[in-house]
Protein backbone atom coordinates (compact mmCIF):
# COMPACT_ATOMS: atom_id res chain seq x y z
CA UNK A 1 50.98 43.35 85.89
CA UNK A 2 47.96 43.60 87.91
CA UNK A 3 47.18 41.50 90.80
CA UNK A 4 43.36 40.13 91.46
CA UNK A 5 43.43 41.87 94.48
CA UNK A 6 44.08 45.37 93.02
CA UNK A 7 41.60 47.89 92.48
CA UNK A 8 41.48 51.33 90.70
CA UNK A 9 41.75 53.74 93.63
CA UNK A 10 42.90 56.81 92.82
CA UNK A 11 45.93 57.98 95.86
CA UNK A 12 47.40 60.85 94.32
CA UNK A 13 47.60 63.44 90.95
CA UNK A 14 49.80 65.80 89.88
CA UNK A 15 49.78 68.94 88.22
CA UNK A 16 51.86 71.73 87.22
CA UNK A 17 51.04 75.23 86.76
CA UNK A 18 52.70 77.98 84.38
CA UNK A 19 51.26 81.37 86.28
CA UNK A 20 49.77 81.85 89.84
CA UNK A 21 46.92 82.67 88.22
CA UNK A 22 46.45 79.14 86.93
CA UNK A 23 47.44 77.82 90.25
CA UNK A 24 44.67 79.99 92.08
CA UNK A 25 42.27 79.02 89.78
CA UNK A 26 43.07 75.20 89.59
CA UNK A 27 42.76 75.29 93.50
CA UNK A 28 39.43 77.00 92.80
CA UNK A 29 38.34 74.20 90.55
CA UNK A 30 39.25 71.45 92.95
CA UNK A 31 37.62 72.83 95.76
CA UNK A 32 34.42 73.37 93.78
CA UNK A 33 34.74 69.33 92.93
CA UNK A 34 34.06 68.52 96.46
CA UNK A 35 38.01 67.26 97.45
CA UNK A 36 38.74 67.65 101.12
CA UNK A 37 42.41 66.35 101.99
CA UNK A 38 44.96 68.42 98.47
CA UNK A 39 47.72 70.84 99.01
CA UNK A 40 49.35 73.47 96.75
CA UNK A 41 52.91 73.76 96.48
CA UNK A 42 54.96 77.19 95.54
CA UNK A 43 58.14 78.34 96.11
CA UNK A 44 56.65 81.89 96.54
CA UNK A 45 53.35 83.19 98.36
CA UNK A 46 50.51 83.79 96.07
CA UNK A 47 48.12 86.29 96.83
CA UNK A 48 44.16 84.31 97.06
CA UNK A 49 45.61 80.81 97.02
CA UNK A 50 44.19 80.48 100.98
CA UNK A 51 40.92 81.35 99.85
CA UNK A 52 41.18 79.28 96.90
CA UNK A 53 41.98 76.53 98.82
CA UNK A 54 38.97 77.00 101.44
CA UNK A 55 41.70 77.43 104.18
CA UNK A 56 40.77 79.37 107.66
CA UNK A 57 42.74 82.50 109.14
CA UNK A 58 45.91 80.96 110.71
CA UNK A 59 46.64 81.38 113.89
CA UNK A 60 50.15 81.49 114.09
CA UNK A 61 50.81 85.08 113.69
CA UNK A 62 48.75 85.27 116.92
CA UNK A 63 50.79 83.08 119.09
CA UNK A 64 54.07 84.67 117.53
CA UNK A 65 53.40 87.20 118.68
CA UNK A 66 52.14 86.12 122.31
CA UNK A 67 55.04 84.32 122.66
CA UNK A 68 57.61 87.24 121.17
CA UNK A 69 55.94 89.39 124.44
């Protein structure tokens, strides 16, 4: 039952995806829709998702390393 107060905001969707292709390309799609704050979940890496995703060059590797010298 809905209160008077409520209001239709949207906080979160799901999806699921079959292939990592589907997944890269889904990522595409929401990117292209203008949405800022999403993640992608996978229990493996997939190759292009970062891009996908608009994401920047990490820069972990960098101080792993630093830090491993």
């Amino acid at each position: 039952m809905a209160s008077a107060s409520s209001s239709n905001t949207v906080f979160g969707i799901l999806a699921r995806f079959e292939t990592p292709g589907e997944l890269v390309a889904g990522s595409r799609r929401v990117r292209q829709e203008g949405y800022a704050k999403w993640d992608a979940h996978c229990p493996f890496p997939v190759h292009g998702l970062e891009t996908a995703m608009g994401l920047e060059r990490s820069w972990v590797p960098w101080f792993s390393f630093l830090f491993a010298m």
